[in-house]
C-alpha atoms as a PDB file:
ATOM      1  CA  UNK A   1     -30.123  -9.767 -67.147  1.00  0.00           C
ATOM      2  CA  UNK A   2     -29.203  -7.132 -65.358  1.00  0.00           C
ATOM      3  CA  UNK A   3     -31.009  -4.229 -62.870  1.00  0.00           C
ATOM      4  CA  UNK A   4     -32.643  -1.993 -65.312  1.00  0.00           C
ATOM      5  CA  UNK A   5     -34.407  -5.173 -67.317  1.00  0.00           C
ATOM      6  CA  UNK A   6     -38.127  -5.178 -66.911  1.00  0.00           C
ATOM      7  CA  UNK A   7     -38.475  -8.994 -65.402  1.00  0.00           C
ATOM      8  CA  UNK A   8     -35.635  -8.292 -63.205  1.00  0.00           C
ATOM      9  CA  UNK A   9     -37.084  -4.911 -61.637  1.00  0.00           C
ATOM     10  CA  UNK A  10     -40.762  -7.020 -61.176  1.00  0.00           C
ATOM     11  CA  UNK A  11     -39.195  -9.987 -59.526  1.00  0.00           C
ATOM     12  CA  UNK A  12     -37.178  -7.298 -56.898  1.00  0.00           C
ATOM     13  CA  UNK A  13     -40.582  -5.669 -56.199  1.00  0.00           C
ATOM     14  CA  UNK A  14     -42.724  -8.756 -55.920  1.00  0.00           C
ATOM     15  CA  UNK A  15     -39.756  -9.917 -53.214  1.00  0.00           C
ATOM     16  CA  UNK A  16     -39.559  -6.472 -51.499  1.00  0.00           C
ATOM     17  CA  UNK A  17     -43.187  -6.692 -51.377  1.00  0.00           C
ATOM     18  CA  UNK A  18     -43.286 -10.074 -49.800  1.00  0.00           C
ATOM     19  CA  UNK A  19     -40.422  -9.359 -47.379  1.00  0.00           C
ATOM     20  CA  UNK A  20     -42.391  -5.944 -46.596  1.00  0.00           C
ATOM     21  CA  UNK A  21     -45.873  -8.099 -45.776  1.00  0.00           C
ATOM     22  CA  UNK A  22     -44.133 -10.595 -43.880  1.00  0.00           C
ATOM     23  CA  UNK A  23     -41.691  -8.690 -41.565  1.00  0.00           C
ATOM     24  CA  UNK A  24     -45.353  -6.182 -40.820  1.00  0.00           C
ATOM     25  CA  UNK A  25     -46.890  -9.682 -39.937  1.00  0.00           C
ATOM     26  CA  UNK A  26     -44.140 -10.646 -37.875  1.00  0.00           C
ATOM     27  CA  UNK A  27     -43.713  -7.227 -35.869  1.00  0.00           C
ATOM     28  CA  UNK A  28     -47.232  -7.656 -35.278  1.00  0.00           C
ATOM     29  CA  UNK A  29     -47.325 -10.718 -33.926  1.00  0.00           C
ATOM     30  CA  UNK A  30     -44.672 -10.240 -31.454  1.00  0.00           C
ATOM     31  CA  UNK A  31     -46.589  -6.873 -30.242  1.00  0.00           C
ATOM     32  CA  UNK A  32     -49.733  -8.879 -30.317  1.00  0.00           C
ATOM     33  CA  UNK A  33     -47.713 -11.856 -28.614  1.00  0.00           C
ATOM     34  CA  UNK A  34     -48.905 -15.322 -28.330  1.00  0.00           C
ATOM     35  CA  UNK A  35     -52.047 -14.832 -26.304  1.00  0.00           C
ATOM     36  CA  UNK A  36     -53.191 -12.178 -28.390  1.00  0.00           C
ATOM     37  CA  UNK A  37     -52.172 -13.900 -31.639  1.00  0.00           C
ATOM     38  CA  UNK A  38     -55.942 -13.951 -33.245  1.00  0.00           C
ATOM     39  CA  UNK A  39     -55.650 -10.325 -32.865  1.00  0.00           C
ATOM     40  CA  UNK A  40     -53.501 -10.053 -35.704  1.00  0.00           C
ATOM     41  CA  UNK A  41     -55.607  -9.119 -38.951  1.00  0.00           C
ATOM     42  CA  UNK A  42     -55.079  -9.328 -42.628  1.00  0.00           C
ATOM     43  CA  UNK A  43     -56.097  -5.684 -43.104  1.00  0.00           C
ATOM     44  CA  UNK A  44     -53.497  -4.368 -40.055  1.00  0.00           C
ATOM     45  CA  UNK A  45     -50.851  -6.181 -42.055  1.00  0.00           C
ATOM     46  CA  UNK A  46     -51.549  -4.919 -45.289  1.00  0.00           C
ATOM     47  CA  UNK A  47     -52.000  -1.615 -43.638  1.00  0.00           C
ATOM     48  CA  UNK A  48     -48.472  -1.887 -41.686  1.00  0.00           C
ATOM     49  CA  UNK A  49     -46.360  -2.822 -44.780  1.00  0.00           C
ATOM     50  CA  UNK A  50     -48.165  -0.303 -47.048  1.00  0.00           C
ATOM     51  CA  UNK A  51     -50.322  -2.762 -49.320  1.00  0.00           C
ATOM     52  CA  UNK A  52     -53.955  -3.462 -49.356  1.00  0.00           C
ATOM     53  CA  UNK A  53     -55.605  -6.896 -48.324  1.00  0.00           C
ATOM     54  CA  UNK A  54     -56.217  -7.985 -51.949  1.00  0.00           C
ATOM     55  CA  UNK A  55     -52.207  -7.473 -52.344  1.00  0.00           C
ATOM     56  CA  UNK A  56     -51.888  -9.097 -48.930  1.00  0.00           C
ATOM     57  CA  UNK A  57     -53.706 -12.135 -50.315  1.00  0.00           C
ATOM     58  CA  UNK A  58     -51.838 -12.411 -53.548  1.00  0.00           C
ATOM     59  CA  UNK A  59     -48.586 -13.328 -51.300  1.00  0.00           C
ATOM     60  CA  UNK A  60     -50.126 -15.395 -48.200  1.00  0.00           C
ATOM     61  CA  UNK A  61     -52.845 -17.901 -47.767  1.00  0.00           C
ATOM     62  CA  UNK A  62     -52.990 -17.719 -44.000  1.00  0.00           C
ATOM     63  CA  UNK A  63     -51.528 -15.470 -41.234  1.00  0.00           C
ATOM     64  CA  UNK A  64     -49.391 -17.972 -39.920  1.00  0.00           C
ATOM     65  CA  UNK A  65     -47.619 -18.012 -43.706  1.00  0.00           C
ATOM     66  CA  UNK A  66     -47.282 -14.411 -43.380  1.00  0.00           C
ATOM     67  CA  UNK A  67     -45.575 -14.719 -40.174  1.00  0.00           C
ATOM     68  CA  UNK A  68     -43.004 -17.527 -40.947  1.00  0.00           C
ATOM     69  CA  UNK A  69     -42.410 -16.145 -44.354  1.00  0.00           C
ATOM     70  CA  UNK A  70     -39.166 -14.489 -43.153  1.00  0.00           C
ATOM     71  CA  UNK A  71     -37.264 -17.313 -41.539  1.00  0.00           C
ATOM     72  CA  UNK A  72     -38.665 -19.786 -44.495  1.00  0.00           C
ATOM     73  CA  UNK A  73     -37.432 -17.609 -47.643  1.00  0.00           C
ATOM     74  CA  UNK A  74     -34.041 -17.030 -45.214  1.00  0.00           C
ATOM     75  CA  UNK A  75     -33.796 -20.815 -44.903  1.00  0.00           C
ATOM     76  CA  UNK A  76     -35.233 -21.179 -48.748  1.00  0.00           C
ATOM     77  CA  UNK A  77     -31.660 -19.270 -49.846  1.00  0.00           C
ATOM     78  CA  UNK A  78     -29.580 -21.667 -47.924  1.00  0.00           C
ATOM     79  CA  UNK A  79     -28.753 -23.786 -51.011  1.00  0.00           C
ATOM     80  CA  UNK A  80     -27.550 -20.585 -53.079  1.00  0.00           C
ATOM     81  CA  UNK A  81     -25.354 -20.025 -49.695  1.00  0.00           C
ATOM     82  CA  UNK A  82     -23.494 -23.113 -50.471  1.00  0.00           C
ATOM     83  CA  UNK A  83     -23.040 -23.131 -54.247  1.00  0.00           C
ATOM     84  CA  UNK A  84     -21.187 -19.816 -53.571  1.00  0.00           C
ATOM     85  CA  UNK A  85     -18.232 -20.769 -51.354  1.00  0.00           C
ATOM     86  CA  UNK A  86     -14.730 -21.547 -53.386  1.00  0.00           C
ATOM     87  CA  UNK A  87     -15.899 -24.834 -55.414  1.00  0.00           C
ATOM     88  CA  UNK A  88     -11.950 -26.024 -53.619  1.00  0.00           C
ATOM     89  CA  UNK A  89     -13.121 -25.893 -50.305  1.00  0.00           C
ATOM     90  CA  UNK A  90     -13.890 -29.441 -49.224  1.00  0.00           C
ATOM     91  CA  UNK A  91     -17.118 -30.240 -48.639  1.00  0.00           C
ATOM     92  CA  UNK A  92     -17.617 -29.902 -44.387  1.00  0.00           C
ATOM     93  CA  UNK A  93     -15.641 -26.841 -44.562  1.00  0.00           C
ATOM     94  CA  UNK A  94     -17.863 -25.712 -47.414  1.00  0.00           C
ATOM     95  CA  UNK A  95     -21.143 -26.285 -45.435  1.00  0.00           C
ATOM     96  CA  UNK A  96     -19.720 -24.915 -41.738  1.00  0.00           C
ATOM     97  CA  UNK A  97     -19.071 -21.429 -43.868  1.00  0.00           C
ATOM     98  CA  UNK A  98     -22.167 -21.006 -46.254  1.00  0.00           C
ATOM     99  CA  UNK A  99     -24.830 -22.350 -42.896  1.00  0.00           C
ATOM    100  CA  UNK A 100     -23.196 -20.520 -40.334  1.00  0.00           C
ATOM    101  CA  UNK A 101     -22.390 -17.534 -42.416  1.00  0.00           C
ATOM    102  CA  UNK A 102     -25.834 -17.213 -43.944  1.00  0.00           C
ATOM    103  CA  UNK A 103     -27.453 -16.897 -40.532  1.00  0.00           C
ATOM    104  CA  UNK A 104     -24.359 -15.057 -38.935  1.00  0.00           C
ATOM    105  CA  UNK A 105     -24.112 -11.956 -41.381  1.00  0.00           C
ATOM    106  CA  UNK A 106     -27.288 -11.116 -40.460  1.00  0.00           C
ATOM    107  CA  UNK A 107     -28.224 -12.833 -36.780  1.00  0.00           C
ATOM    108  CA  UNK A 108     -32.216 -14.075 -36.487  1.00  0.00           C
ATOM    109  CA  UNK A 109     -34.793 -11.239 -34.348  1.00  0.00           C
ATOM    110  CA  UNK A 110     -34.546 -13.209 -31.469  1.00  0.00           C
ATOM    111  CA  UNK A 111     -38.365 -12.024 -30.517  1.00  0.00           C
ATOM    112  CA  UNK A 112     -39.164 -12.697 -33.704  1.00  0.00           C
ATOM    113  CA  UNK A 113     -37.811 -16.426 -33.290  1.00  0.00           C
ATOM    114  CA  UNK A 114     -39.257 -17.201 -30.306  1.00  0.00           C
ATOM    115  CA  UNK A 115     -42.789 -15.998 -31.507  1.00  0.00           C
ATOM    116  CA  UNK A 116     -42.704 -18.243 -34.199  1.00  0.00           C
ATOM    117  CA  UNK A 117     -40.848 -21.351 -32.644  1.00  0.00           C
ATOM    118  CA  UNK A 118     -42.678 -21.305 -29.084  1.00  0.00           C
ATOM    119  CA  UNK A 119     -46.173 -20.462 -30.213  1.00  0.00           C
ATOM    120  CA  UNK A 120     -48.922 -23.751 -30.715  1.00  0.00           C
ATOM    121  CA  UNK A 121     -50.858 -21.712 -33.550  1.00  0.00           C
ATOM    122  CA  UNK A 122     -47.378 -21.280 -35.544  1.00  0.00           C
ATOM    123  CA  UNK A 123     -45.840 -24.788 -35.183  1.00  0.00           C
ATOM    124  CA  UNK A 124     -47.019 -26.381 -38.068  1.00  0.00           C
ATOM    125  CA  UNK A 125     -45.355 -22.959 -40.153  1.00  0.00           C
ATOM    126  CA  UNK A 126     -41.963 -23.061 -38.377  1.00  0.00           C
ATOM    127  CA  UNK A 127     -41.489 -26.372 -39.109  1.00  0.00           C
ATOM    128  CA  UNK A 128     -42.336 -25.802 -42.590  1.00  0.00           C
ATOM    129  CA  UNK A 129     -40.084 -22.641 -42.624  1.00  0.00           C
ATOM    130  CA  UNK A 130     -37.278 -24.860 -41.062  1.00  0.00           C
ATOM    131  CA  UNK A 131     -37.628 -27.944 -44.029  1.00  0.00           C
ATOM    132  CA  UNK A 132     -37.866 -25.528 -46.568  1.00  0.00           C
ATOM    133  CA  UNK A 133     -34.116 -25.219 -46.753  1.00  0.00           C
ATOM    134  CA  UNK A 134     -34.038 -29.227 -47.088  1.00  0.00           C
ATOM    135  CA  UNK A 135     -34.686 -29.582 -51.413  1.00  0.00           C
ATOM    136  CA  UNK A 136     -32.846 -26.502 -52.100  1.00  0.00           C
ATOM    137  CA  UNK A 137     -29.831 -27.526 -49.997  1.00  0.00           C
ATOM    138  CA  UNK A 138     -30.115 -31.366 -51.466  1.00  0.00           C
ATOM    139  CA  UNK A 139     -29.564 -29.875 -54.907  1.00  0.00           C
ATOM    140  CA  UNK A 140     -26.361 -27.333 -53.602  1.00  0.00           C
ATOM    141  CA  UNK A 141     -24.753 -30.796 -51.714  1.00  0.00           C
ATOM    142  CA  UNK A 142     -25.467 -32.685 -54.557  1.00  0.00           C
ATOM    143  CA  UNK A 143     -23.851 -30.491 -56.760  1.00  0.00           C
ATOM    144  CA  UNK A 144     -20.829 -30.400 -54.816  1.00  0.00           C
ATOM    145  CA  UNK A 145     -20.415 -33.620 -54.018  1.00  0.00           C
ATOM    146  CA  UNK A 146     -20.725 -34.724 -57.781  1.00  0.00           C
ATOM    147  CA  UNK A 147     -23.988 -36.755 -57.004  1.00  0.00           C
ATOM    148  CA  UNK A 148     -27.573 -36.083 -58.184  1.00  0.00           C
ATOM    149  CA  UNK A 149     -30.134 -34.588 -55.793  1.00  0.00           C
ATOM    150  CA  UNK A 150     -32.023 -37.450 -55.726  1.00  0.00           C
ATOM    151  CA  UNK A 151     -29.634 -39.732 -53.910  1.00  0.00           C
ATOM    152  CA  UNK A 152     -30.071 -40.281 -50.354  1.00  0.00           C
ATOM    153  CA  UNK A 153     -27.110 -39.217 -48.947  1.00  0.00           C
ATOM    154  CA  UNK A 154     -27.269 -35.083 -50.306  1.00  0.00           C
ATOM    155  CA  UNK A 155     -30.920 -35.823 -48.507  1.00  0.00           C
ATOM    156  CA  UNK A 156     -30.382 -37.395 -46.005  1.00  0.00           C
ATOM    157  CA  UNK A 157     -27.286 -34.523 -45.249  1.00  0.00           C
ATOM    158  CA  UNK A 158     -29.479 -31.772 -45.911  1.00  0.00           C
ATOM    159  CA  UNK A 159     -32.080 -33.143 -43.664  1.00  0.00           C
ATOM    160  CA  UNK A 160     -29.701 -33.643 -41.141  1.00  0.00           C
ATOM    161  CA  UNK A 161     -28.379 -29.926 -41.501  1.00  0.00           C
ATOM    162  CA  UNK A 162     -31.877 -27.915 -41.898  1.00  0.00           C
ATOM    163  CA  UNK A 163     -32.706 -30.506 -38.297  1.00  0.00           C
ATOM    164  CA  UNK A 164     -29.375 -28.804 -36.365  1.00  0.00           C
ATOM    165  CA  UNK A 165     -30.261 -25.360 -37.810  1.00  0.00           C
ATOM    166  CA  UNK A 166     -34.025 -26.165 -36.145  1.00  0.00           C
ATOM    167  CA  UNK A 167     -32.562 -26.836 -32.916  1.00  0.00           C
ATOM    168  CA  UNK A 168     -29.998 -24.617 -32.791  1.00  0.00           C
ATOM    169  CA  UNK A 169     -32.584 -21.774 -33.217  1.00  0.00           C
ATOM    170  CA  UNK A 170     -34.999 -23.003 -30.755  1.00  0.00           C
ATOM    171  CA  UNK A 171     -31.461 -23.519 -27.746  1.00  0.00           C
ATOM    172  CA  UNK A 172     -30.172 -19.615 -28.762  1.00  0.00           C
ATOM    173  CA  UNK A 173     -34.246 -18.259 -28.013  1.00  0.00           C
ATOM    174  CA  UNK A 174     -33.680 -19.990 -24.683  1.00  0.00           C
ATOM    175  CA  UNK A 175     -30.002 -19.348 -24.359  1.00  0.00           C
ATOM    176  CA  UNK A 176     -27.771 -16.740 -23.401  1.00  0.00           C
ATOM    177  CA  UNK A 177     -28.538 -13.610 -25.432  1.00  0.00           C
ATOM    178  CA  UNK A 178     -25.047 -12.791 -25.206  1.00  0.00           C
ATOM    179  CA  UNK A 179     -24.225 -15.774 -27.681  1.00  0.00           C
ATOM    180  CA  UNK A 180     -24.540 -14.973 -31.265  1.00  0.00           C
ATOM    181  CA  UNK A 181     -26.424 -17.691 -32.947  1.00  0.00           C
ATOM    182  CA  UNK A 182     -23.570 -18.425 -35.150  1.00  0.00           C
ATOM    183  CA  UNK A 183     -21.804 -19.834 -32.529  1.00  0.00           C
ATOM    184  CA  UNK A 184     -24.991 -21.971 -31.331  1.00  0.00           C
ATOM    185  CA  UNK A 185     -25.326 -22.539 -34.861  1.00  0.00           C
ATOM    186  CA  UNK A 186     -21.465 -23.729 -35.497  1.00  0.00           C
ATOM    187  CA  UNK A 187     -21.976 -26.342 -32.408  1.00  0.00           C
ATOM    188  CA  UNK A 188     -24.994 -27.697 -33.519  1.00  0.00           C
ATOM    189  CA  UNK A 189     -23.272 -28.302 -36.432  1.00  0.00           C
ATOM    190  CA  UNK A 190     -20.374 -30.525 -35.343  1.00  0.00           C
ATOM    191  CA  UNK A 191     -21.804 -33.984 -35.047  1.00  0.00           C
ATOM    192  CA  UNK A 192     -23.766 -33.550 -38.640  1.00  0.00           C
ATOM    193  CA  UNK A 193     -20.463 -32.385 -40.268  1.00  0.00           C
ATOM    194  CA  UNK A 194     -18.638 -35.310 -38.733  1.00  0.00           C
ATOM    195  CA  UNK A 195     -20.312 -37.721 -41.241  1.00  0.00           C
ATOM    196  CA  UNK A 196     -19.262 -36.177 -44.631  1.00  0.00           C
ATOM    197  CA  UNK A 197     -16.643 -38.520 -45.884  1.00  0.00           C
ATOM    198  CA  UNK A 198     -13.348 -37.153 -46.894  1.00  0.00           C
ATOM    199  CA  UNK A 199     -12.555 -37.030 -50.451  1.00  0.00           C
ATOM    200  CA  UNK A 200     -12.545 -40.250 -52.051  1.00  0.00           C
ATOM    201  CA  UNK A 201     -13.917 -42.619 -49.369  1.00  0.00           C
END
């Protein structure tokens, strides 16, 4: 498949459209902030990322879904993150790179974090944006490790992982904003990486 195939050009616009709804939401909410949160309409999204409501609807159920959509398709992608470093690389080494690389190449909006992490309405969605990266990643670890996806231990490791990315996000929104996240990220990482076994054990 390649760029000028039909399916391919559809799926690119149905994700550019998704990304374009969901950043709108987002920008919105943070101008809106968390007080003024019910503010935030379907029809000013649509309106802000060029779409109607009925386009709007096709994409979101709710306008906390719109909102979180960005940091759960980001943490969604995670997995793909991980299949795609050197298949040599051992496996803590592997994971370190693809996490803290995936979130470092392009560092979080902190507003946009702290909206979605520090506001009651959006809880239940951040969470839910967070664990998203939990099946996805299961399957990458699995894959690595040569284990299936449904053994505990590429679960309970991506569990683990997607749980120091969570808190890692919500210490840099509180932190020093002169510390990229990566390097919030990298620390948060540590004691999770410490229990991959070497090679062979």
């Amino acid at each position: 498949m390649n760029d000028d195939d039909p399916v391919d050009m559809r799926a690119r616009h149905k994700r550019a459209t998704r990304e374009a709804i969901s950043s709108a939401a987002l920008r919105l909410a943070v101008e809106q902030g968390p007080e003024g949160l019910a503010l935030v309409r379907v029809r000013d999204i649509a309106d802000a990322a060029g779409v109607s409501p009925r386009t709007y609807n096709n994409y979101f159920s709710s306008r906390e879904e719109a909102i979180c959509a960005v940091e759960s398709d980001r943490a969604r992608r995670l997995g793909r993150a991980l299949l795609a470093r050197p298949a040599d690389e051992p496996l803590p080494q592997a994971i370190a790179a693809a996490v803290t690389g995936h979130y470092g190449d392009a560092e979080p909006d902190r507003a946009g974090l702290r909206m979605i992490m520090s506001t009651p309405a959006l809880e239940g969605e951040a969470l839910k944006a967070f664990t998203t990266a939990e099946e996805p990643l299961a399957a990458a670890i699995a894959e690595r490790a040569g284990t299936t996806k449904d053994d505990l231990y590429p679960q309970v490791m991506a569990a683990a992982i997607a749980g120091a990315v969570r808190v890692a996000a919500r210490h840099w929104i509180n932190g020093d904003d002169t510390v990229p996240f990566a390097t919030v990220l990298k620390t948060a990482l540590r004691p999770v990486l410490q229990a991959v076994p070497a090679p062979g054990d």
